[in-house]
Structures are given as structure tokens and as C-alpha cells.
N, C-alpha and C. Protein backbone atom coordinates (compact mmCIF):
# COMPACT_ATOMS: atom_id res chain seq x y z
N UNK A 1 98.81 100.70 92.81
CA UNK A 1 98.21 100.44 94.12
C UNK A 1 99.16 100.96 95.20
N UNK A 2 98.64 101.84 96.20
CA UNK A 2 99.25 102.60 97.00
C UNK A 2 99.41 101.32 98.30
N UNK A 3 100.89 101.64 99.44
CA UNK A 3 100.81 101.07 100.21
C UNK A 3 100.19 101.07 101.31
N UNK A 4 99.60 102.16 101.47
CA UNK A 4 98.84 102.68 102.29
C UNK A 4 97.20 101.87 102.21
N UNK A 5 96.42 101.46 100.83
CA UNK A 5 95.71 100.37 100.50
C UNK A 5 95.80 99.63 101.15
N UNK A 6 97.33 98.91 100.65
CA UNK A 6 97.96 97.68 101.19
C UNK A 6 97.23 97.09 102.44
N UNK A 7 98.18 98.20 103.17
CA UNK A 7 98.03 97.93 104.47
C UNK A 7 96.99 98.18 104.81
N UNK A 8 95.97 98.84 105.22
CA UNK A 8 94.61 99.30 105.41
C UNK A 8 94.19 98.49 105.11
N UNK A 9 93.66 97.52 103.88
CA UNK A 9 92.99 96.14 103.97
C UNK A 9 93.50 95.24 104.60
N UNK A 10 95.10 94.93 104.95
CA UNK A 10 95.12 93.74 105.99
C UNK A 10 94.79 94.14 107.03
N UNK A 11 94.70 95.86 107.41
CA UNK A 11 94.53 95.63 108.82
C UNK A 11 92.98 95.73 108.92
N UNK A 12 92.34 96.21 108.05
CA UNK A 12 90.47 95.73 108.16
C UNK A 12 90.30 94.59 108.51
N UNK A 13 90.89 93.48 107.98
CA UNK A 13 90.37 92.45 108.01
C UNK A 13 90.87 91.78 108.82
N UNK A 14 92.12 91.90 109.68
CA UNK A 14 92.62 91.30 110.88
C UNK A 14 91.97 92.12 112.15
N UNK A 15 91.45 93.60 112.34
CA UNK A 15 90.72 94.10 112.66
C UNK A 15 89.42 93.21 113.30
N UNK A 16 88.82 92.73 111.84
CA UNK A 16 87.32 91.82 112.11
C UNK A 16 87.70 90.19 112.47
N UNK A 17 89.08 89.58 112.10
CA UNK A 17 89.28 88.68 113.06
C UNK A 17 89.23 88.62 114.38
N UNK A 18 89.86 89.72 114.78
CA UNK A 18 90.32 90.14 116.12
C UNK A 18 88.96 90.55 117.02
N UNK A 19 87.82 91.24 116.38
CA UNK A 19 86.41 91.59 116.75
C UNK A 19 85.98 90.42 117.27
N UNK A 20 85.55 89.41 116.21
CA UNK A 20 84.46 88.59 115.86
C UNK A 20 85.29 87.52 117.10
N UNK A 21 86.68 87.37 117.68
CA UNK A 21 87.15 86.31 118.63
C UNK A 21 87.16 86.97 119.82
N UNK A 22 86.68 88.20 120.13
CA UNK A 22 86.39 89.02 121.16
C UNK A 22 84.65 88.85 121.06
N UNK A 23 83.85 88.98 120.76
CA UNK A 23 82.47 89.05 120.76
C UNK A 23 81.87 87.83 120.54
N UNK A 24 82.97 86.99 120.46
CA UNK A 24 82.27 85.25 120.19
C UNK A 24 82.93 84.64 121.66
N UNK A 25 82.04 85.02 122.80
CA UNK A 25 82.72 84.83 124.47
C UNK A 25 82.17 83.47 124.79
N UNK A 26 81.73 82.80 124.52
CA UNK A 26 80.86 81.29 124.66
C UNK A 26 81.74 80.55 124.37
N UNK A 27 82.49 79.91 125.80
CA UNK A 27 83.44 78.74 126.05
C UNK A 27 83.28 78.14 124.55
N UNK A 28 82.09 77.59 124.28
CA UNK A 28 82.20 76.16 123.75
C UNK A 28 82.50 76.69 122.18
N UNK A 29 82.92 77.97 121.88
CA UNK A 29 83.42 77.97 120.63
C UNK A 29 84.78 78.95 120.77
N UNK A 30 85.56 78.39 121.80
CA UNK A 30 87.18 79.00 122.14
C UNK A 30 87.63 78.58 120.96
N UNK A 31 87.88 77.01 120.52
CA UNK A 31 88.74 77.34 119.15
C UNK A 31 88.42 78.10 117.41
N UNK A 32 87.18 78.53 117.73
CA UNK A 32 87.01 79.20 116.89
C UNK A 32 87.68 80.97 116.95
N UNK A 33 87.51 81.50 117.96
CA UNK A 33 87.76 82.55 118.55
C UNK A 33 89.66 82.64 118.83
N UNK A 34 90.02 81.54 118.86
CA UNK A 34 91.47 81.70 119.11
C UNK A 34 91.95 81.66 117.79
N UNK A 35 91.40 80.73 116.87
CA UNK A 35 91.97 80.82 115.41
C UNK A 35 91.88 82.41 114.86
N UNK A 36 90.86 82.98 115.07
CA UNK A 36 90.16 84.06 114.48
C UNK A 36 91.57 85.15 115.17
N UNK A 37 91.70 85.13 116.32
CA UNK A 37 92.73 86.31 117.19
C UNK A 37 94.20 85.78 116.64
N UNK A 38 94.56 84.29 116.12
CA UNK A 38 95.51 83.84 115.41
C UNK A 38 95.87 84.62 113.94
N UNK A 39 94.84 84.61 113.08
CA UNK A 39 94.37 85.10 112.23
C UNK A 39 94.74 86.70 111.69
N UNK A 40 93.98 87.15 112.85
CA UNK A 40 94.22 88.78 113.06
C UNK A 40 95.92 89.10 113.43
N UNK A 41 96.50 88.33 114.15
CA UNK A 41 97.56 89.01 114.04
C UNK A 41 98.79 88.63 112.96
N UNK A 42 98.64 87.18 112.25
CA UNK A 42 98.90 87.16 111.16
C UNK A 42 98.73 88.36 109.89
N UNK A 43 97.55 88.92 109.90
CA UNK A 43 97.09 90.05 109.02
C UNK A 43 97.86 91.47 109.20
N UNK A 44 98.14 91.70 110.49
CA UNK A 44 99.08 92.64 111.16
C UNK A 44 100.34 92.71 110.60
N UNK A 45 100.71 91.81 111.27
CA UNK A 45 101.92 91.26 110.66
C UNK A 45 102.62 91.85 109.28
N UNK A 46 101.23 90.97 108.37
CA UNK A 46 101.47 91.01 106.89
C UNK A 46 101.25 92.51 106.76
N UNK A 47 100.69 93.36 107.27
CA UNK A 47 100.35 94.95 106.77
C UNK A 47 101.57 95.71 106.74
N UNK A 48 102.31 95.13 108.30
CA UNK A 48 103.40 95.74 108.16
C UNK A 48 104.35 95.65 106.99
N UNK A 49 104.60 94.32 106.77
CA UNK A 49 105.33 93.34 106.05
C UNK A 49 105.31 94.25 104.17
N UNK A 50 103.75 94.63 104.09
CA UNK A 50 103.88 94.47 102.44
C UNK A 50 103.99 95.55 102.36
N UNK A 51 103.47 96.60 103.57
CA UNK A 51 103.35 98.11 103.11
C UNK A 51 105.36 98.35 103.17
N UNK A 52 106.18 97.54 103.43
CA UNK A 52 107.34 97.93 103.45
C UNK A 52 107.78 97.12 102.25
N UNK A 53 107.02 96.21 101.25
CA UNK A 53 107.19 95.64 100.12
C UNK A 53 106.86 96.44 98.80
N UNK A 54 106.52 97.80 98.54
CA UNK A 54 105.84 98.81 98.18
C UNK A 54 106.42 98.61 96.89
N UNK A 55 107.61 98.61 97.04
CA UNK A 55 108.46 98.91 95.21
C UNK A 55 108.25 97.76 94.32
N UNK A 56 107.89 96.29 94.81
CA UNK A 56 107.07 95.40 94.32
C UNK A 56 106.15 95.18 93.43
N UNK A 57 105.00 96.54 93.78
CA UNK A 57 103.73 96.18 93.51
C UNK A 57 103.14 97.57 93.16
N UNK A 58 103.47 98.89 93.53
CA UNK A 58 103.41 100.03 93.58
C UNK A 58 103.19 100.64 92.05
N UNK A 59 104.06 100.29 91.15
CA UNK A 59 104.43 100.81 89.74
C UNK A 59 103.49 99.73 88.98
N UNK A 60 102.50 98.68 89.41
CA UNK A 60 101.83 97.77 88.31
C UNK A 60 101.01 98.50 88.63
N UNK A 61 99.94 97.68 87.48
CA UNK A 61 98.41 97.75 86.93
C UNK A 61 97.76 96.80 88.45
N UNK A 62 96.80 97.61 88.30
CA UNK A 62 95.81 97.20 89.82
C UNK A 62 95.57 95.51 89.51
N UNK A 63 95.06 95.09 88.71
CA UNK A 63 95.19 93.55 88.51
C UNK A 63 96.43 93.08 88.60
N UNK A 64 97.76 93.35 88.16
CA UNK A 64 98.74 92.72 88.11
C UNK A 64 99.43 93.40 90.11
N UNK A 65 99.13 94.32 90.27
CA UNK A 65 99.59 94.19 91.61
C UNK A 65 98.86 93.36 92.90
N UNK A 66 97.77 93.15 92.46
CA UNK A 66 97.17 92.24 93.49
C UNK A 66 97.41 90.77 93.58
N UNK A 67 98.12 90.28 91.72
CA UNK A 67 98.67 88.98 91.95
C UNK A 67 99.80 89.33 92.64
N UNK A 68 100.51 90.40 92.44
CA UNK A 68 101.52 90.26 93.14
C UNK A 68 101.57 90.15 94.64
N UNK A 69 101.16 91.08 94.89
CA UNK A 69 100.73 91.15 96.54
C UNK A 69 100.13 89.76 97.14
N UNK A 70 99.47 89.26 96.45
CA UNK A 70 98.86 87.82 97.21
C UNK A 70 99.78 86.71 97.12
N UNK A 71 100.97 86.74 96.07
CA UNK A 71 102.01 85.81 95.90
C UNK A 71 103.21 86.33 96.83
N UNK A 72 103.49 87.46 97.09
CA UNK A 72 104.15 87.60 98.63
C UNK A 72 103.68 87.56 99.53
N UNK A 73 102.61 87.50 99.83
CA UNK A 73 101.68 86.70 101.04
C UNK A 73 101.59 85.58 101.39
N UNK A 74 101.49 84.96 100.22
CA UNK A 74 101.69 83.21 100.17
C UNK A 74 102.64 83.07 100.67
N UNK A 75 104.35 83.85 99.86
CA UNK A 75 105.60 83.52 100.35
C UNK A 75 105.79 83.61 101.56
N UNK A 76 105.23 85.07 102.33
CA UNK A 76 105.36 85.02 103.87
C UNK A 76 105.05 83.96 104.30
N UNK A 77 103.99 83.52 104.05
CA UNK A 77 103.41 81.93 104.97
C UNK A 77 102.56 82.24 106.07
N UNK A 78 102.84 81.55 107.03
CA UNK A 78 102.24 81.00 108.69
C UNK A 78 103.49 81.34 109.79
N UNK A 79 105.33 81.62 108.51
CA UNK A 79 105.93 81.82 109.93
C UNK A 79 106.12 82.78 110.49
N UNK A 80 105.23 82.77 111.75
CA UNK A 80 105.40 83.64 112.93
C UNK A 80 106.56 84.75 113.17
N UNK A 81 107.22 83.44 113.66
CA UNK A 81 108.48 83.60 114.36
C UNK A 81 109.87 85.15 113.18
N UNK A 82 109.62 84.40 111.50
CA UNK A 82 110.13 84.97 110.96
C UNK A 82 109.57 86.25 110.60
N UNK A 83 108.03 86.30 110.38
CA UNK A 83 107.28 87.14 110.48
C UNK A 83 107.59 88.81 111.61
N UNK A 84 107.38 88.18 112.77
CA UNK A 84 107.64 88.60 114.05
C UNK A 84 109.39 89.56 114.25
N UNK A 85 110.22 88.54 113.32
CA UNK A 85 111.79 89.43 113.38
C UNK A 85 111.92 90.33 112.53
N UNK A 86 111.40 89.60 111.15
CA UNK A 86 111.06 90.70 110.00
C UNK A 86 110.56 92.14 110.42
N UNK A 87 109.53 92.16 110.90
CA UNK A 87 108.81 92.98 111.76
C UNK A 87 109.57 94.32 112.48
N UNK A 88 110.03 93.84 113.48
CA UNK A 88 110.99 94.36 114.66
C UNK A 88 112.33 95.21 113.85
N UNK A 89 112.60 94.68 112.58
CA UNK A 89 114.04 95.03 111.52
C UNK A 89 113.36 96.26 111.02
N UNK A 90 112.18 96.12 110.32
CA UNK A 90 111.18 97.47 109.63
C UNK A 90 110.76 98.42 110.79
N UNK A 91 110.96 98.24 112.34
CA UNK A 91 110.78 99.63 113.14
C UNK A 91 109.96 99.24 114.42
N UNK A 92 109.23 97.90 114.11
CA UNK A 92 108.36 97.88 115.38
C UNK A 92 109.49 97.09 116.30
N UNK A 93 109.72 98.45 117.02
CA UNK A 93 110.82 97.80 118.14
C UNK A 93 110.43 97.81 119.65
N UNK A 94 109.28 97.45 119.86
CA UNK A 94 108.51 96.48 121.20
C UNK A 94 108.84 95.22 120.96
N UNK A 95 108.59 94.36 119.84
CA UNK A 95 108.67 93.08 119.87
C UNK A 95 109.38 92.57 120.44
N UNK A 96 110.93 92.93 120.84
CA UNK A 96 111.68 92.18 121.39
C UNK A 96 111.13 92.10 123.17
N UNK A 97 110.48 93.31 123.39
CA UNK A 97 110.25 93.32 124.89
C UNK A 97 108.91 92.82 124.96
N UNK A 98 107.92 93.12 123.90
CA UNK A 98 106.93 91.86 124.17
C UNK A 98 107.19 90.42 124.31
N UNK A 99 108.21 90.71 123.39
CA UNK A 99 108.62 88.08 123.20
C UNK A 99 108.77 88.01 124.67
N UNK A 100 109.69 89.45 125.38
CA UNK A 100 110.72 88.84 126.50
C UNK A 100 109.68 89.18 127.78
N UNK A 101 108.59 90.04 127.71
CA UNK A 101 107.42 89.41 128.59
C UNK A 101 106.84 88.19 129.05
N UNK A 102 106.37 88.84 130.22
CA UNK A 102 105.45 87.36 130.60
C UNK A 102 103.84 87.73 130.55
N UNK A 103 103.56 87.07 130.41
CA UNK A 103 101.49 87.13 129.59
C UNK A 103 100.61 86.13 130.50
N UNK A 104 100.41 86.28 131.61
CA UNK A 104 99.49 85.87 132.60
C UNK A 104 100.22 84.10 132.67
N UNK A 105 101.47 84.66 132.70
CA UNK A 105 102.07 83.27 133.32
C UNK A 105 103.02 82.70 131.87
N UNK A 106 103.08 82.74 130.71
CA UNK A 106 103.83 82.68 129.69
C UNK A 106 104.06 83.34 128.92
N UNK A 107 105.54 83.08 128.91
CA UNK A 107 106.77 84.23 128.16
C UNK A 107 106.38 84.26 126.84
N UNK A 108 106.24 85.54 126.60
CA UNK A 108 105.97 85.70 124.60
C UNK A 108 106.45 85.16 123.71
N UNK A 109 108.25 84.53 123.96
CA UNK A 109 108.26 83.96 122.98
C UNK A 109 108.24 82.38 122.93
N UNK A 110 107.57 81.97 124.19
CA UNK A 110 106.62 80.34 124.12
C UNK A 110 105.16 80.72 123.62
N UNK A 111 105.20 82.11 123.74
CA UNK A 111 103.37 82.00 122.78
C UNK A 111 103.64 81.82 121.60
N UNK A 112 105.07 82.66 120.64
CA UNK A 112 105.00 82.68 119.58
C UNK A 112 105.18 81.18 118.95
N UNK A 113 105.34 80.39 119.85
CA UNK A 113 104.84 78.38 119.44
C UNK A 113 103.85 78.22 119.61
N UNK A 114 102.86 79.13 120.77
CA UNK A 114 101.77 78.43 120.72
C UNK A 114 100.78 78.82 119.54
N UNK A 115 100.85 80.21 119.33
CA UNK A 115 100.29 81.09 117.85
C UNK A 115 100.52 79.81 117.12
N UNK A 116 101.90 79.34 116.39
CA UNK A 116 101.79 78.86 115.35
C UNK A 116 101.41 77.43 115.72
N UNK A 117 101.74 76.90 116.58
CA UNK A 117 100.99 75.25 116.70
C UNK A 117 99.52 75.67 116.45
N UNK A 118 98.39 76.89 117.16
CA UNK A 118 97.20 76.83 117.26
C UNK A 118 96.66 77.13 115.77
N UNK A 119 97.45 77.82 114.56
CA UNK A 119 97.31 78.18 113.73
C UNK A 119 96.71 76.54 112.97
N UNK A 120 97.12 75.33 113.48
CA UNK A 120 96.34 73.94 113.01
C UNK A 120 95.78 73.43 114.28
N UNK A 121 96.03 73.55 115.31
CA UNK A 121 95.43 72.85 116.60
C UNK A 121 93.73 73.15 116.60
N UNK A 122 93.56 74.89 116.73
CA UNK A 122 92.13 75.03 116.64
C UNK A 122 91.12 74.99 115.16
N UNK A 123 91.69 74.26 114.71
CA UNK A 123 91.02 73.38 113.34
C UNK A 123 91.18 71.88 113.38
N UNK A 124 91.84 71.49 113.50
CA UNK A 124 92.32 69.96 113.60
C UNK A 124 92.76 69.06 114.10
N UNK A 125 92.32 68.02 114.30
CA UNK A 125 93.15 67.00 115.63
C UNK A 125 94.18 66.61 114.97
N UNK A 126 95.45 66.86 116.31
CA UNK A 126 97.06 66.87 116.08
C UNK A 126 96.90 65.12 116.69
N UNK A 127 98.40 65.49 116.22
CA UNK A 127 99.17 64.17 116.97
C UNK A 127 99.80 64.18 118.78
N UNK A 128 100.23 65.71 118.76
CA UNK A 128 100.84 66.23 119.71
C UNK A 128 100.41 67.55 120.31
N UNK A 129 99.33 67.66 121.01
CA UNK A 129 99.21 69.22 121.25
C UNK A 129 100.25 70.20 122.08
N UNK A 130 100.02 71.53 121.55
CA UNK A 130 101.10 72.21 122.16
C UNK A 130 101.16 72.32 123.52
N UNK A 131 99.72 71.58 124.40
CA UNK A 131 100.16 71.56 125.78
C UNK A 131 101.07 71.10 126.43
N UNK A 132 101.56 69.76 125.54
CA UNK A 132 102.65 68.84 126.27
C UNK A 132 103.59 69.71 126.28
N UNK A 133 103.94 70.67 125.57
CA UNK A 133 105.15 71.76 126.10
C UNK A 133 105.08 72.54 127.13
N UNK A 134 103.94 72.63 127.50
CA UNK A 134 103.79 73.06 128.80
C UNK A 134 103.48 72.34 130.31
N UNK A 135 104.65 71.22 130.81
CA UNK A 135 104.21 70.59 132.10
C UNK A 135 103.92 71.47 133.13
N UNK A 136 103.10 70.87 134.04
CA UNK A 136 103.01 72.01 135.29
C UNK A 136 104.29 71.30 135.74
N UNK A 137 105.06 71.85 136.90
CA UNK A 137 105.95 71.46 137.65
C UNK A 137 105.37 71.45 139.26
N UNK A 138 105.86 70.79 139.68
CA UNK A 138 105.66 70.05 141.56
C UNK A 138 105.73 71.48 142.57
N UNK A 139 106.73 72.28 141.80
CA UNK A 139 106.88 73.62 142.78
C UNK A 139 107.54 74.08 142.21
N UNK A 140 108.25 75.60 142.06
CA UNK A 140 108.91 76.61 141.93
C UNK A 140 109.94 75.90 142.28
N UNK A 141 110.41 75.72 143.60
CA UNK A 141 111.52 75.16 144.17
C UNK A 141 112.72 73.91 143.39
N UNK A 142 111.00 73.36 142.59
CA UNK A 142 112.02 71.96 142.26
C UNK A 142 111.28 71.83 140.55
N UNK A 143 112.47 72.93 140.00
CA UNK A 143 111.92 72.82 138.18
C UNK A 143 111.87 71.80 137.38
N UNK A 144 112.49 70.62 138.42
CA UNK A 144 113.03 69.65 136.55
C UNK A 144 112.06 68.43 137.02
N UNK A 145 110.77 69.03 138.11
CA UNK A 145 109.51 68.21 138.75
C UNK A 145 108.32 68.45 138.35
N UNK A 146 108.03 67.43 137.87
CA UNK A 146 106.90 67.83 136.85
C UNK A 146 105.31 67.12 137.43
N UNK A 147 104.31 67.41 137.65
CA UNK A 147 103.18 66.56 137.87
C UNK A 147 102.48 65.74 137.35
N UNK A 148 102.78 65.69 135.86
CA UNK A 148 102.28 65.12 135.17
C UNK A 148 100.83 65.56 134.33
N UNK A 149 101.13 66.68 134.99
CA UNK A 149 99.69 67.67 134.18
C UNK A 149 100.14 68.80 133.29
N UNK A 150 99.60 69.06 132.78
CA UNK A 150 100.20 70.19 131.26
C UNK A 150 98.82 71.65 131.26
N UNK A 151 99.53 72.86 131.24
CA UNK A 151 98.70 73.58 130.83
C UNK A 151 98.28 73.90 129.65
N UNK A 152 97.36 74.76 129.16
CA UNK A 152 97.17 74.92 127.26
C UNK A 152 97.24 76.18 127.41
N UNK A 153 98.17 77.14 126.82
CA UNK A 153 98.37 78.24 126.62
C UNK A 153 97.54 78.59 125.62
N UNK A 154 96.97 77.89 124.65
CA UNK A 154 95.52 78.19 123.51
C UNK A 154 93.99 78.60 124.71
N UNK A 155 94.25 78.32 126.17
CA UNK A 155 93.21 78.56 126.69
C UNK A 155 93.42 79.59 127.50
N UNK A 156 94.52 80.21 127.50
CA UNK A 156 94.74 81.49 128.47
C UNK A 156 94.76 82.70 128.11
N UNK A 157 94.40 83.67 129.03
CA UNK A 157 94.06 84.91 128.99
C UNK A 157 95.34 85.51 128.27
N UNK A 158 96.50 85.30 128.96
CA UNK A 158 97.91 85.75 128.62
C UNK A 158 98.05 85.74 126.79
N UNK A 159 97.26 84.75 126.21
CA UNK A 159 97.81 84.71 124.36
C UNK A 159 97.07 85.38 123.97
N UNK A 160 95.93 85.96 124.32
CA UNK A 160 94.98 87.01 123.76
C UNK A 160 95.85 88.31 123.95
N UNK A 161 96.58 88.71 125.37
CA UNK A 161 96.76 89.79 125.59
C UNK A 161 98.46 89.84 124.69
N UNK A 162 98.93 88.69 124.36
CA UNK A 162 100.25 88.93 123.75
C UNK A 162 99.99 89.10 122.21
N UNK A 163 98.85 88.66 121.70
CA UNK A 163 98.26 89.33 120.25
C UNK A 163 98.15 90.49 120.17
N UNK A 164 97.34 90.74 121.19
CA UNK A 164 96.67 92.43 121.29
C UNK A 164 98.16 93.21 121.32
N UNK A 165 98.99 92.71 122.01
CA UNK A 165 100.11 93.87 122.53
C UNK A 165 100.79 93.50 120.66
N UNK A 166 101.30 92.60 119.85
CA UNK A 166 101.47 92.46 118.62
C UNK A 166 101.18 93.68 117.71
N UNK A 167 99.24 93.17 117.77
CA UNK A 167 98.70 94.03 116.33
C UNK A 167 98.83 95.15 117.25
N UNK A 168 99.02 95.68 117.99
CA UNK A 168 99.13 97.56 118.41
C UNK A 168 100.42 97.83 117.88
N UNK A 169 101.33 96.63 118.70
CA UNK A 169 102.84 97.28 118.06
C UNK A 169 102.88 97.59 116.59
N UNK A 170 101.96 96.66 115.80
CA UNK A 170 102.54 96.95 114.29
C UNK A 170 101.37 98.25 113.69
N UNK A 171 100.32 97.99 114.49
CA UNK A 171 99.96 99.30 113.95
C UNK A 171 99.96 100.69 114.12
N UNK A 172 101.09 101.05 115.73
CA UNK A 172 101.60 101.86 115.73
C UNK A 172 102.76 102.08 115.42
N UNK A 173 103.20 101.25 114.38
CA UNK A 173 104.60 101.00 113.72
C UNK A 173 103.74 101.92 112.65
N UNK A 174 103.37 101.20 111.82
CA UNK A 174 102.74 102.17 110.47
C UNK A 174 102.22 103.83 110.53
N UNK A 175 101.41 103.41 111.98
CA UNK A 175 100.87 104.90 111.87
C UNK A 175 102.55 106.04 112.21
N UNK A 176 102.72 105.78 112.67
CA UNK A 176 104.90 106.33 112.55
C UNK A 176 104.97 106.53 111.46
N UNK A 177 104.99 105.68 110.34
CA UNK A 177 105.62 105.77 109.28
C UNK A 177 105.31 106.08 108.09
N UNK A 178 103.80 106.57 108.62
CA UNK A 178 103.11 107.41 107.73
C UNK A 178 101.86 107.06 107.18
N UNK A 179 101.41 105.88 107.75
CA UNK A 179 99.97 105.25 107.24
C UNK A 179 98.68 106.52 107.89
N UNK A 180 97.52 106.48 106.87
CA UNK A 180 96.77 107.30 107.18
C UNK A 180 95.55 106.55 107.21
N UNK A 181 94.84 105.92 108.53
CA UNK A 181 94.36 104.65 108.67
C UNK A 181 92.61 105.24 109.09
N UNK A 182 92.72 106.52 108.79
CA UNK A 182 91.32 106.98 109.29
C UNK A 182 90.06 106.24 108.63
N UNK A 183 90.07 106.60 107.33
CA UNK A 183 88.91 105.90 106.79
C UNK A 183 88.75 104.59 106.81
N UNK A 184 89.98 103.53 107.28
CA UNK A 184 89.61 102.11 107.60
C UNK A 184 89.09 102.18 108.64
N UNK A 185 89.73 102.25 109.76
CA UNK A 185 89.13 102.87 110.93
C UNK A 185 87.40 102.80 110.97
N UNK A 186 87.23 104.17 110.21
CA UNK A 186 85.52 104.85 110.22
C UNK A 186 84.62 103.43 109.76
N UNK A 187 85.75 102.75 108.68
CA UNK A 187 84.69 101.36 107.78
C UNK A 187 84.15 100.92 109.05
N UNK A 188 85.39 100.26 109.47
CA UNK A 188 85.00 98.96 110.83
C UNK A 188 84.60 99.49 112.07
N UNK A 189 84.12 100.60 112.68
CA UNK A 189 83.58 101.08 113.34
C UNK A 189 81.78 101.26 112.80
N UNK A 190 81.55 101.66 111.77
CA UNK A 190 80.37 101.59 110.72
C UNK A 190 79.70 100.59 111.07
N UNK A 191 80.57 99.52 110.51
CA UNK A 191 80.67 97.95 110.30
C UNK A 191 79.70 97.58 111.78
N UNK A 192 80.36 97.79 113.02
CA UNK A 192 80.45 96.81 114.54
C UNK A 192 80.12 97.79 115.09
N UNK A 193 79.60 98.56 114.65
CA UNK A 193 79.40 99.70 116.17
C UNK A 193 77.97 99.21 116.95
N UNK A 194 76.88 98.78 115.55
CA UNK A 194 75.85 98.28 116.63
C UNK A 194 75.97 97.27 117.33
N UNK A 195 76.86 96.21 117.40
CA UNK A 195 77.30 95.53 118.46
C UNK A 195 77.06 95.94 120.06
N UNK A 196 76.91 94.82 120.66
CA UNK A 196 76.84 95.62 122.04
C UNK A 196 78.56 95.25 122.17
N UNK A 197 78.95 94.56 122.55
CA UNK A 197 80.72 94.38 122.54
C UNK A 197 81.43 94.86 121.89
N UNK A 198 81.28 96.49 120.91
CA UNK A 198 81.88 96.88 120.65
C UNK A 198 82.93 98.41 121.22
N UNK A 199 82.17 98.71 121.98
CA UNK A 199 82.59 99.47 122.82
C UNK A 199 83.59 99.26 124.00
N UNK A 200 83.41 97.25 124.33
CA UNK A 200 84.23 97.03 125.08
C UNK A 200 85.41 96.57 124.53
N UNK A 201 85.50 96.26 123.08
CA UNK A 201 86.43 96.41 122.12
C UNK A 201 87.40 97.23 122.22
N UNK A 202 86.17 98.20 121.71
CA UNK A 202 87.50 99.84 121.43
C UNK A 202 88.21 100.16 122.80
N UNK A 203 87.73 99.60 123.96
CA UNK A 203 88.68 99.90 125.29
C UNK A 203 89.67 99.24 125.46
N UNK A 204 89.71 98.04 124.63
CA UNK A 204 90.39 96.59 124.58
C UNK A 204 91.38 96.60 124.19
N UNK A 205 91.24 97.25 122.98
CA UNK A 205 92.31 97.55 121.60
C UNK A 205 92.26 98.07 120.98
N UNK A 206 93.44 99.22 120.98
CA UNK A 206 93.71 100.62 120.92
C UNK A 206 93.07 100.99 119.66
N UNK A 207 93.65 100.32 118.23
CA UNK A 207 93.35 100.35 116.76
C UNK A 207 91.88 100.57 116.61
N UNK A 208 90.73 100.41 117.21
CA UNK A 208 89.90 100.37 117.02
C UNK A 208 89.05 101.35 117.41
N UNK A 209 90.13 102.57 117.86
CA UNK A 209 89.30 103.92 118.15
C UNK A 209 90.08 104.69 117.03
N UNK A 210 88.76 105.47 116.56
CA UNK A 210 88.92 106.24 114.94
C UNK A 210 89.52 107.69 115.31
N UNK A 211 89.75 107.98 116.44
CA UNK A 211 90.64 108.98 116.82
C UNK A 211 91.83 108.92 117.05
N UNK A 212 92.45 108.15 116.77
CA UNK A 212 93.83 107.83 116.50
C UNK A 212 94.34 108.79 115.38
């Protein structure tokens, strides 16, 4: 199994996470849509991650490399954060200036808590949501003043756009390094093109124009 596979199916399918939480715009199903854009860049992530895991899985039998591949997937996990450095070490070297952005009011690397708190928040009632990490404060002037009100970074524009800036970085990490992503591409375009929101997609996020 080639790495080029590899990767091309995580990024199909973080691809159609990333779609389906863009084209599902109806408030009343945000945590579905944030898990789903959670999701997708987890899949990113991992594309990068396994297509640089190659000597692994490369030399088995197509059955025995897919246990393999799904048991270093498992191992990766949910963490982000390690995910995210791992990442940045194999070539995608934005990440550090994405974390150290700000995203319609929060710094990338307080999203990369909010990613992984929302990774159970928009499924399940917590004990603690990740808003309480976010107090509003009284003023600029006076930081350590708080109002007693909290924002939810799971509801802002800014964590969509710090995903999006993510899965580009890693998938213009691959396409660098030699991934040949056309015919995934052509699938999921096939796939969503009769969509009416798909066009405002492909303006959205880059990966999703087959001329790349």
C-alpha cells in the first residue's frame, strides 16, 4: 500500500467532514458541524502523519497494512497539540505562525484547547465547558477584570478559520512532498459538486479545487 493511498483517503474523508460542517449552516445544528470541522482536521493531520509513517506499512500485504495503519491511528489518538508539533517537525512550517495568530479574536494556540475540549463538548455534556477558559474581561485596560461572562470559542468564526488555515497547511505540506492528490480531488468534487454550497466551498478552501 502506497503512501500516497494513505494519505489521499484521510484527506477524502476529512475533505467531506470539512464539506458537510460548511453546508450544514442551520444554527441549531452548530455542534454537529463543529465536531465534523474537528474531525476534518484531525484526518489532515493524520495524512500528514502516516504518509511520513510509510516504511511501516509500505512493504505488507494490503490486509496486513491496513491493520497496521489503523493501529497507528489509534496510537496517534485525539492529541492535537502533539499531533500539531509532530506535524510542523515533517515540514509543515506555518503551524508555528498559525498557533501564534489571532482568529477573529483567539490566539491559535487557545483554539488548539478548544479543538480538543470540542472533540467531547459537541457530543456530550461536560462537567466544565471550555468557555470558562475564556472570561470576558471589564476592559483592555484592566486584564485581571473579569465580568463574569465567558465567551465559547466552539461558537466563533475565528476556529473554523484556524482549521481551514491547518488542513491547507498540511495539505500543502504533502502536495511539496510529492503527493499526487488529483484523482481524490476529481472523487470529492464528483461527489458535492451538485450541491449548491459547493462552489462556495471551493472558494473557502483551497484543497477543494481539482486544479491544484
Amino acid at each position: 500500500m502506497t503512501p500516497d493511498f494513505v494519505a489521499n483517503t484521510w484527506l477524502f474523508r476529512g475533505l467531506c467532514d470539512l464539506y458537510f460542517a460548511f453546508d450544514c449552516d442551520d444554527d441549531i445544528f452548530e455542534n454537529y458541524a463543529r465536531f465534523s470541522e474537528i474531525m476534518g482536521m484531525e484526518k489532515f493531520l493524520k495524512a500528514l502523519l502516516l504518509f511520513h509513517k510509510h516504511s511501516e506499512y509500505e512493504a505488507l500485504s494490503d490486509p496486513d497494512a491496513r491493520k497496521k495503519i489503523d493501529a497507528l491511528a489509534k496510537n496517534i489518538g485525539h492529541k492535537f497539540e502533539l499531533m500539531l508539533e509532530r506535524a510542523a517537525e515533517l515540514g509543515a512550517v506555518a503551524i508555528p505562525t498559525i498557533l501564534d495568530q489571532s482568529w477573529d479574536g483567539y490566539r491559535g494556540k487557545n483554539l488548539v484547547d478548544a479543538v480538543y475540549a470540542g472533540y467531547m463538548e459537541t457530543r456530550y455534556p461536560v462537567p466544565i465547558p471550555i468557555s470558562n477558559s475564556f472570561p470576558i474581561q471589564t476592559s483592555k485596560t484592566a486584564p485581571l477584570e473579569y465580568t463574569g461572562f465567558t465567551q465559547n470559542p466552539l461558537s466563533s468564526s475565528g476556529i473554523t478559520k484556524f482549521i481551514y488555515a491547518i488542513c491547507n497547511c498540511c495539505f500543502s505540506t504533502l502536495v511539496r512532498q510529492g503527493l499526487r492528490p488529483e484523482k481524490m480531488l476529481a472523487q470529492f468534487e464528483e461527489r458535492f459538486a451538485g450541491r449548491e454550497a459547493f462552489l462556495r466551498f471551493k472558494n473557502c478552501f483551497g484543497p477543494s479545487g481539482a486544479d491544484r
